[in-house]
C-alpha atoms as a PDB file:
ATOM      1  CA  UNK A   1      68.483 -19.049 -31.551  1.00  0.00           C
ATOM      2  CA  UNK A   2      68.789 -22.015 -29.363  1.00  0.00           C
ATOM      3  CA  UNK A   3      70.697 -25.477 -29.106  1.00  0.00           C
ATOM      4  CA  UNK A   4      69.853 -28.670 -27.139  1.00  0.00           C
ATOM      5  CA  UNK A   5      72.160 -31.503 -26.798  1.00  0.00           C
ATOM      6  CA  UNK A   6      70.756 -34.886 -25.211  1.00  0.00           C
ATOM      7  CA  UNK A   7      72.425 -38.345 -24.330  1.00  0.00           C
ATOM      8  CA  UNK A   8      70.526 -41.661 -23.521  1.00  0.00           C
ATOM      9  CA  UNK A   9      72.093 -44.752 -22.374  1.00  0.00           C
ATOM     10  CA  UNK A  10      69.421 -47.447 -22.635  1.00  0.00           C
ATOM     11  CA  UNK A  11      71.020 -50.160 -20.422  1.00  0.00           C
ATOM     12  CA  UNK A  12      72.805 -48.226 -18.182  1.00  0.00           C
ATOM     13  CA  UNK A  13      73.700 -51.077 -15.184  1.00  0.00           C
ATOM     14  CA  UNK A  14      72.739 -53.862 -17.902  1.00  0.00           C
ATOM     15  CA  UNK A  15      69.126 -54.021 -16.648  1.00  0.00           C
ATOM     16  CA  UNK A  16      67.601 -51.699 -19.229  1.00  0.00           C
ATOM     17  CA  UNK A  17      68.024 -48.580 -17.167  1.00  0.00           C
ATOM     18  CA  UNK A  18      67.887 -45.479 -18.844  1.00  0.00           C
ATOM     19  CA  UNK A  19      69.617 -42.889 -18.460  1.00  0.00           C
ATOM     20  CA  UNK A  20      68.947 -39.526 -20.005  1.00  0.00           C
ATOM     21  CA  UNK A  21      71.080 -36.163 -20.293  1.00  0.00           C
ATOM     22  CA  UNK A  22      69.744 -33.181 -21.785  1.00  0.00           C
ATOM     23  CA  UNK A  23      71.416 -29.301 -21.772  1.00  0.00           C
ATOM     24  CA  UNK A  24      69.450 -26.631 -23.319  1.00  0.00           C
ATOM     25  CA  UNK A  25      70.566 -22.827 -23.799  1.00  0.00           C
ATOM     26  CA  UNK A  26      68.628 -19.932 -25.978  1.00  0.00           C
ATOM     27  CA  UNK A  27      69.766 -16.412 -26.842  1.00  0.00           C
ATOM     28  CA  UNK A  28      66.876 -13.790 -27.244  1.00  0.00           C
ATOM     29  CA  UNK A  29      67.752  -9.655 -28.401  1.00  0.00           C
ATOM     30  CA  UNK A  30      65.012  -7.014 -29.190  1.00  0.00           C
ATOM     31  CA  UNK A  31      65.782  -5.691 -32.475  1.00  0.00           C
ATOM     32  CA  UNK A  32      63.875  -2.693 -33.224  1.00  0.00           C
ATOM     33  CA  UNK A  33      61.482  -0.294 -30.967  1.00  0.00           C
ATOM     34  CA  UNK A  34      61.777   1.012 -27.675  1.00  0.00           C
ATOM     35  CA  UNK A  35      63.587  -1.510 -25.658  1.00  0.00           C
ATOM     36  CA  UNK A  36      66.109  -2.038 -28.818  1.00  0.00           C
ATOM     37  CA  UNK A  37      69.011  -4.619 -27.527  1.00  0.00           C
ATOM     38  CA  UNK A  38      67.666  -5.859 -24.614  1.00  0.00           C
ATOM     39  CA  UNK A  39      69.162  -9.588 -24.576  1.00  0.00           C
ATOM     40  CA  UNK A  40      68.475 -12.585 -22.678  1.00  0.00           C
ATOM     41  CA  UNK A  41      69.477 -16.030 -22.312  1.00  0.00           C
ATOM     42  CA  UNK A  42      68.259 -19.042 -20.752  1.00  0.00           C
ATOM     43  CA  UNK A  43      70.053 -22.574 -19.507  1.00  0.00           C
ATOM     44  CA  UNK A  44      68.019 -25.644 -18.894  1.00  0.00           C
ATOM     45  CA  UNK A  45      69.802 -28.668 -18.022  1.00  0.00           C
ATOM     46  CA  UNK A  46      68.093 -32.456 -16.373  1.00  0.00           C
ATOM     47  CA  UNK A  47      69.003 -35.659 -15.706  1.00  0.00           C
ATOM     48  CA  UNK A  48      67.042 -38.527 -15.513  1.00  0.00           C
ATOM     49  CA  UNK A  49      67.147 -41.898 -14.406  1.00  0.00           C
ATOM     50  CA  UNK A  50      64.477 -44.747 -15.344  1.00  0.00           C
ATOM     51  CA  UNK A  51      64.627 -47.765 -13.949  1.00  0.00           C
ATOM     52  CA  UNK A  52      62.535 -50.605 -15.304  1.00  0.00           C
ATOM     53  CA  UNK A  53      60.399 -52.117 -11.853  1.00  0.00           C
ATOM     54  CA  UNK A  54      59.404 -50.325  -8.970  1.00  0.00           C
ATOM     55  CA  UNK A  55      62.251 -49.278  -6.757  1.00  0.00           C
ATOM     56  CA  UNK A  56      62.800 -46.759  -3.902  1.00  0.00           C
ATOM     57  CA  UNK A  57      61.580 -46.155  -0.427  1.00  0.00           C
ATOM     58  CA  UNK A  58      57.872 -45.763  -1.217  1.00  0.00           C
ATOM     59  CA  UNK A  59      56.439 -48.542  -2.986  1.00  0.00           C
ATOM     60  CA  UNK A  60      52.925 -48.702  -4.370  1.00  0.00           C
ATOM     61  CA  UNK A  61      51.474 -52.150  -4.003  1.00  0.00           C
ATOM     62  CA  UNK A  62      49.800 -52.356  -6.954  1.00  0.00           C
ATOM     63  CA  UNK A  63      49.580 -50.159 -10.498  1.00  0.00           C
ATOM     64  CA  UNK A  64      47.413 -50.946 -13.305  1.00  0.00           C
ATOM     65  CA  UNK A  65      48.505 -51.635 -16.495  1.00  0.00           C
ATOM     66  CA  UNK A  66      52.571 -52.377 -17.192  1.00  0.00           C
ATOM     67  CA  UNK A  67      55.493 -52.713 -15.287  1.00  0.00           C
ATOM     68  CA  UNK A  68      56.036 -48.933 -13.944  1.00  0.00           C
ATOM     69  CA  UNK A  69      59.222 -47.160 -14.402  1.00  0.00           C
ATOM     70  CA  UNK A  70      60.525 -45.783 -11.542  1.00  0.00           C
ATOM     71  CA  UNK A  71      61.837 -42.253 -12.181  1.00  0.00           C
ATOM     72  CA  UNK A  72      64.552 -40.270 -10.442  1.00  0.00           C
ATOM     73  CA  UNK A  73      65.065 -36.460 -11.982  1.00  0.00           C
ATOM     74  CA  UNK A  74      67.387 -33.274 -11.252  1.00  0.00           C
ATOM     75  CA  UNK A  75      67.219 -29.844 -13.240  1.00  0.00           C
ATOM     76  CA  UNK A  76      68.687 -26.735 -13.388  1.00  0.00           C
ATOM     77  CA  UNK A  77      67.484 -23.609 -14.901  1.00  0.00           C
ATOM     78  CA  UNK A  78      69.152 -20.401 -15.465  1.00  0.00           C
ATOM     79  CA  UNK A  79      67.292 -17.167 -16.686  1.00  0.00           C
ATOM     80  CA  UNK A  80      68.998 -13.851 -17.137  1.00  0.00           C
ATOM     81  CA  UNK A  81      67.964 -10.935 -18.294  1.00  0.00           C
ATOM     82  CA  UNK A  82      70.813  -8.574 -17.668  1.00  0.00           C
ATOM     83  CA  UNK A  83      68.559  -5.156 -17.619  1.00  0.00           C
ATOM     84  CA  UNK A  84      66.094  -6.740 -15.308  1.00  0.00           C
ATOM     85  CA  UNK A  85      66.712  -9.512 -13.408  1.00  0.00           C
ATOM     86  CA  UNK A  86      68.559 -13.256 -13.225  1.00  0.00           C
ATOM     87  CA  UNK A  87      66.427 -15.741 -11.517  1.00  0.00           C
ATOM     88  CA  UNK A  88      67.431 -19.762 -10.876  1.00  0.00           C
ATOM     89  CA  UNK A  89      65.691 -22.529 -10.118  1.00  0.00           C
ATOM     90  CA  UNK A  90      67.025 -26.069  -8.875  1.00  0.00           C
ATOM     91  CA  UNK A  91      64.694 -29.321  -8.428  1.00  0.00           C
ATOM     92  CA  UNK A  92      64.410 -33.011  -7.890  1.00  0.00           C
ATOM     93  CA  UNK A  93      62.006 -35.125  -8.037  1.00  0.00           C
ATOM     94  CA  UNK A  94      61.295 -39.337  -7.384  1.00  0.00           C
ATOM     95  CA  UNK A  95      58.342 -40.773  -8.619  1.00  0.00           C
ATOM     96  CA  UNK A  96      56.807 -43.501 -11.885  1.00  0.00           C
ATOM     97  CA  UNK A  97      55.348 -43.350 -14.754  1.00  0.00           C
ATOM     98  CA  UNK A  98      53.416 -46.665 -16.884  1.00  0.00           C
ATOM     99  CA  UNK A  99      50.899 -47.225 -19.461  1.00  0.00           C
ATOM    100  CA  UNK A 100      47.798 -48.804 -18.136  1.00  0.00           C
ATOM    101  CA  UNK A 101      46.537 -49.110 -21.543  1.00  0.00           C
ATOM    102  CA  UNK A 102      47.832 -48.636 -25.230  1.00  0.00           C
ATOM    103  CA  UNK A 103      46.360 -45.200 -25.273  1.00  0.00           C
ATOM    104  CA  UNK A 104      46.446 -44.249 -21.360  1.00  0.00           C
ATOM    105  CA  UNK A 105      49.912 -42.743 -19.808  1.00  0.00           C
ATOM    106  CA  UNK A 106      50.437 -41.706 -16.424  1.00  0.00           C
ATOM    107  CA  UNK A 107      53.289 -39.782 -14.481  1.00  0.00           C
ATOM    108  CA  UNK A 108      52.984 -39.574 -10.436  1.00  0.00           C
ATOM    109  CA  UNK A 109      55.732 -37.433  -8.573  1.00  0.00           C
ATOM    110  CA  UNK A 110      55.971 -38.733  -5.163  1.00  0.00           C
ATOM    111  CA  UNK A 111      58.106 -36.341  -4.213  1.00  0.00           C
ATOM    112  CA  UNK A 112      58.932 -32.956  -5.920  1.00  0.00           C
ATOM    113  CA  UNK A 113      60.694 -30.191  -4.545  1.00  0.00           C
ATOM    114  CA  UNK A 114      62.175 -27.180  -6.452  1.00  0.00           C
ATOM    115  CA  UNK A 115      64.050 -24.058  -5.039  1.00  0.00           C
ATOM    116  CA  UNK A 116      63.284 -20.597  -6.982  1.00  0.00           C
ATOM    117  CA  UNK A 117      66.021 -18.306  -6.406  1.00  0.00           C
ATOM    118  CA  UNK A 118      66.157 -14.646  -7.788  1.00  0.00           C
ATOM    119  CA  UNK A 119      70.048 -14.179  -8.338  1.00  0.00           C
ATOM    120  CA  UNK A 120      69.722 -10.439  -9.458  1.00  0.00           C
ATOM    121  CA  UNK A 121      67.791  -7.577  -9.243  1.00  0.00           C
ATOM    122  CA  UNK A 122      67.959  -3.939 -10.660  1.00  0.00           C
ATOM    123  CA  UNK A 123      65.723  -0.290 -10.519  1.00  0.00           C
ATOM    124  CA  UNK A 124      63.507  -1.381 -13.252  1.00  0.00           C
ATOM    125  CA  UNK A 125      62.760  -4.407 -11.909  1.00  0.00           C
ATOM    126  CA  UNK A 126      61.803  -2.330  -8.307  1.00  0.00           C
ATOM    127  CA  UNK A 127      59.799   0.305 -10.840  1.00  0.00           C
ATOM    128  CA  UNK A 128      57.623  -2.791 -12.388  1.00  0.00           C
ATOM    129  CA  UNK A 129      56.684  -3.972  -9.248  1.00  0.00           C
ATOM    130  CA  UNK A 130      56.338  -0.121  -7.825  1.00  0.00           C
ATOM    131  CA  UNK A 131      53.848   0.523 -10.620  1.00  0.00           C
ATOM    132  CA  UNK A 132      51.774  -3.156 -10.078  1.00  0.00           C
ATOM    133  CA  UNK A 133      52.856  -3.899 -13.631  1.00  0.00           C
ATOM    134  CA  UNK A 134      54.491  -7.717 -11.760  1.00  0.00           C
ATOM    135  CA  UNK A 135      53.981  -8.949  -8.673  1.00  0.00           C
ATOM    136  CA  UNK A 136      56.917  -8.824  -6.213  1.00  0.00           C
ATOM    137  CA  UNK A 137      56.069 -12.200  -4.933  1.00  0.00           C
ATOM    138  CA  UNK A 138      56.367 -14.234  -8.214  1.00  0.00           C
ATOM    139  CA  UNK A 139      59.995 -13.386  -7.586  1.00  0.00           C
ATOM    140  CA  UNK A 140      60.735 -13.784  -4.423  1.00  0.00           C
ATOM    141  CA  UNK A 141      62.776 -17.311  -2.908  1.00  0.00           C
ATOM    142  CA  UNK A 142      60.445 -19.756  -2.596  1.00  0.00           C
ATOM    143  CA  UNK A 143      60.463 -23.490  -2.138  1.00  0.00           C
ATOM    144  CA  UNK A 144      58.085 -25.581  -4.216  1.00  0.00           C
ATOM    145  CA  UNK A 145      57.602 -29.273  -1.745  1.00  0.00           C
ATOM    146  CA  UNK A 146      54.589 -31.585  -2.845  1.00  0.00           C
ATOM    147  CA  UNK A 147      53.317 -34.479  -5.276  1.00  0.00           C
ATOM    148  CA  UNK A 148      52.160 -34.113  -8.793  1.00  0.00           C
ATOM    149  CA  UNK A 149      50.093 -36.216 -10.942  1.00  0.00           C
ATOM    150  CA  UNK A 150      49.288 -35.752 -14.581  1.00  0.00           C
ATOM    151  CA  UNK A 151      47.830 -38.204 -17.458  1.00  0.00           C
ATOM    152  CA  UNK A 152      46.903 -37.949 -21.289  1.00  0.00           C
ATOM    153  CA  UNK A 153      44.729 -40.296 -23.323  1.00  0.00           C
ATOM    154  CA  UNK A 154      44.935 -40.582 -26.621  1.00  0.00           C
ATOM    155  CA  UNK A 155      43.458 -43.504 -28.509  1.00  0.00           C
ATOM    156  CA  UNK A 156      44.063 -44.770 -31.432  1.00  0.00           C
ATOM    157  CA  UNK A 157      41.863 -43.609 -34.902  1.00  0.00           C
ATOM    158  CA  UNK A 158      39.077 -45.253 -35.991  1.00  0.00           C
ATOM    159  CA  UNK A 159      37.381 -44.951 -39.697  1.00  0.00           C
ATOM    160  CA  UNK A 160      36.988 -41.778 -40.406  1.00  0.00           C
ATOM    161  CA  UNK A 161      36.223 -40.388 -37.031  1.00  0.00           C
ATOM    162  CA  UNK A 162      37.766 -37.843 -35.475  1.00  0.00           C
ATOM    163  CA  UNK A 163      41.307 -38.422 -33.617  1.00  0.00           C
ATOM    164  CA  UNK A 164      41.223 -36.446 -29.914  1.00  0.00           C
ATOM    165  CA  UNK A 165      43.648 -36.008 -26.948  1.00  0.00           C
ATOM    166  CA  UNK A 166      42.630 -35.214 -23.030  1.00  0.00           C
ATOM    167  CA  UNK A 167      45.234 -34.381 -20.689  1.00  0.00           C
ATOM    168  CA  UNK A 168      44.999 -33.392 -17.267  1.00  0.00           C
ATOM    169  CA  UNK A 169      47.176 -32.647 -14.172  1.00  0.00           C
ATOM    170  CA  UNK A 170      46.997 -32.277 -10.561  1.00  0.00           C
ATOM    171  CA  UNK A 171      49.973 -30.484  -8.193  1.00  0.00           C
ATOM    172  CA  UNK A 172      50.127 -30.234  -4.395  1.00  0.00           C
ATOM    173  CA  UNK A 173      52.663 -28.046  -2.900  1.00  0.00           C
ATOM    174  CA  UNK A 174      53.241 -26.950   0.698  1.00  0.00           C
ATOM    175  CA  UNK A 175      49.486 -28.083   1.802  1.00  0.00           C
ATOM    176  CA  UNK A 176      51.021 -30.627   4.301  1.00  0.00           C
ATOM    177  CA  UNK A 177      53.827 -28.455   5.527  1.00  0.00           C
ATOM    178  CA  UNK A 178      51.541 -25.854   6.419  1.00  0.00           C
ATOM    179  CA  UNK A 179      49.780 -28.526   8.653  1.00  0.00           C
ATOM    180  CA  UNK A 180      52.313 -29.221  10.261  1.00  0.00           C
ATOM    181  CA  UNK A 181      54.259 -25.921  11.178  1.00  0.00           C
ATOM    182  CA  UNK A 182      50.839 -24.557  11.899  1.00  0.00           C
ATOM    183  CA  UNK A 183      49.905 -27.035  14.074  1.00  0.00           C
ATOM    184  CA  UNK A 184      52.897 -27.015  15.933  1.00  0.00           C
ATOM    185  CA  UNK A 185      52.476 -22.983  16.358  1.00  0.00           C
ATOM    186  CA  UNK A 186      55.695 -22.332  14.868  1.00  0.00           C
ATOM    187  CA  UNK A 187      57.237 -18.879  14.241  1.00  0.00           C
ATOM    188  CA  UNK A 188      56.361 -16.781  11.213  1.00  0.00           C
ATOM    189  CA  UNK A 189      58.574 -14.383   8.916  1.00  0.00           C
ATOM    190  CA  UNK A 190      57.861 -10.623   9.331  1.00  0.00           C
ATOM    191  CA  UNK A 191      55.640 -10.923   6.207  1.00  0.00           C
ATOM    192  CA  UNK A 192      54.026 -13.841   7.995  1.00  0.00           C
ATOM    193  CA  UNK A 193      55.202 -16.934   5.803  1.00  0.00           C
ATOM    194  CA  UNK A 194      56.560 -20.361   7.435  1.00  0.00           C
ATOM    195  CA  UNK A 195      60.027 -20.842   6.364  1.00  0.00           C
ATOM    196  CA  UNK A 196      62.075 -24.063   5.851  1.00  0.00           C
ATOM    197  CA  UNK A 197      65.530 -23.538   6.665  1.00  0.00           C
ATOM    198  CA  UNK A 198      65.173 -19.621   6.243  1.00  0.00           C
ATOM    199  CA  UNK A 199      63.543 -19.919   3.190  1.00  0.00           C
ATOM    200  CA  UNK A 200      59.450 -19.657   2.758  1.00  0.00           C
ATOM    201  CA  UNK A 201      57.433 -22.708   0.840  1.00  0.00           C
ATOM    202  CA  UNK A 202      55.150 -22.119  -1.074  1.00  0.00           C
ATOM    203  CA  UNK A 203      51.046 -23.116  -0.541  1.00  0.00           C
ATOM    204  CA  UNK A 204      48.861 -24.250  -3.563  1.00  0.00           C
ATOM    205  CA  UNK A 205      46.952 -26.994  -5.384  1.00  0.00           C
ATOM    206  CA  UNK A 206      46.664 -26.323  -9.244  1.00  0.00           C
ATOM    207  CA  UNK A 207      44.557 -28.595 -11.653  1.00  0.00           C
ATOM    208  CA  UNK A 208      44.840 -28.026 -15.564  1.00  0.00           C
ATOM    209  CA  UNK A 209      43.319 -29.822 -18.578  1.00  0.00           C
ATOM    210  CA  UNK A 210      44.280 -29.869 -21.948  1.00  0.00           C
ATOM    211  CA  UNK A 211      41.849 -31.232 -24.633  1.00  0.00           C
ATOM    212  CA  UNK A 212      42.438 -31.303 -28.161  1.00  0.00           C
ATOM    213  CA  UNK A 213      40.145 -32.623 -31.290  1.00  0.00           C
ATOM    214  CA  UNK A 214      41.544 -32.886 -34.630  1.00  0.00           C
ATOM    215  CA  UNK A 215      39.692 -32.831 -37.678  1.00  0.00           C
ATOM    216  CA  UNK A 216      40.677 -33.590 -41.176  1.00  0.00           C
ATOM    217  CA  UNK A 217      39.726 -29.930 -43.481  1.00  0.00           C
ATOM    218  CA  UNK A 218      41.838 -31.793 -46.642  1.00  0.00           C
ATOM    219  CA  UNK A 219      44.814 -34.317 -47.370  1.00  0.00           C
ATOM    220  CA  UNK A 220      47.484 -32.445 -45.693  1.00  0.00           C
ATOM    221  CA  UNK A 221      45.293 -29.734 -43.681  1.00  0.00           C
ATOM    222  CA  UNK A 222      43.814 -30.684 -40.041  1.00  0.00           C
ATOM    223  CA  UNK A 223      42.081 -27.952 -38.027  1.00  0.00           C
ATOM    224  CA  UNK A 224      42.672 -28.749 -34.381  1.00  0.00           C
END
């Protein structure tokens, strides 16, 4: 079971700001088999603030399409698996998002950075990791610094052809820091990581794509 509760003021400082609340929590137990009541729980809670013009210390000169929003974010999530581990996660992010088009969105992060904590630990969380089963550094602190960039098209049907949807991202994180600090010869961590303020960053550029044709099989029946 789970339960989400959102606000959303939509003239916040009587400029059509927008303001949006949102707190998530779900409860997960394993009923039957070998790991019988093993429970979970997870707490997601973000904040966002949408201004209606572009605003903040970076300002694009020029973005196609309509006015951009300009968006400021914070989160929070909380996972806990009481048997295994608790791990936490904290993040905020400035950045816009604006149609260019009627079918074309976009959503550019400026600036993103998220700190991955792992609150808890426990023996079968050392045995997975012992055995290769996960890898130890999925869970170890991290900081996540770097720009992101995703958009999704989706036009609008025509006839009887078929309706479609193409998203795609692109996430930087680290690259630039690592420049820097390694340029600069600074000191490593005894596993050989760059740390900001005692905690290591992490390195990475990730692209994903997500495309999607839908086809009508019957009246109420679409294979996708």
């Amino acid at each position: 079971p789970g339960l989400q509760l959102r606000y959303t003021n939509r003239n916040l400082f009587k400029g059509a700001e927008q303001l949006r609340l949102s707190a998530t929590g779900r409860y997960e137990q394993q009923l039957t088999g070998s790991r019988k009541g093993l429970t979970s729980y997870e707490i997601d809670l973000s904040a966002d603030l949408l201004i209606p013009r572009v605003s903040g210390p970076f300002k694009p000169k020029k973005l196609s399409g309509n006015v951009p929003k300009t968006k400021y974010s914070l989160n929070y999530r909380l996972f806990n698996q009481p048997d295994y581990y608790a791990q936490g996660n904290v993040g905020a992010s400035y950045g816009y998002e604006w149609l260019s088009n009627k079918t074309t969105f976009h959503d550019f992060k400026l600036l993103r950075l998220d700190y991955v904590r792992l609150l808890q630990s426990s023996e079968r969380l050392e045995d997975l990791f012992d055995q290769g089963v996960l890898d130890r550094e999925s869970f170890n602190d991290q900081l996540i610094f770097g720009p992101s960039y995703s958009m999704t098209f989706s036009p609008e049907r025509k006839g009887n052809f078929a309706n479609y949807f193409i998203g795609g991202s692109l996430e930087f994180s680290g690259n630039l820091l690592y420049s820097v600090y390694n340029w600069s010869n600074s000191e490593v961590n005894e596993d050989g990581q760059f740390e900001v303020v005692g905690v290591p960053f992490a390195q990475y550029t990730r692209t994903q794509l997500d495309a999607r044709v839908y086809l009508d099989v019957a009246e109420y029946t679409k294979l996708v």
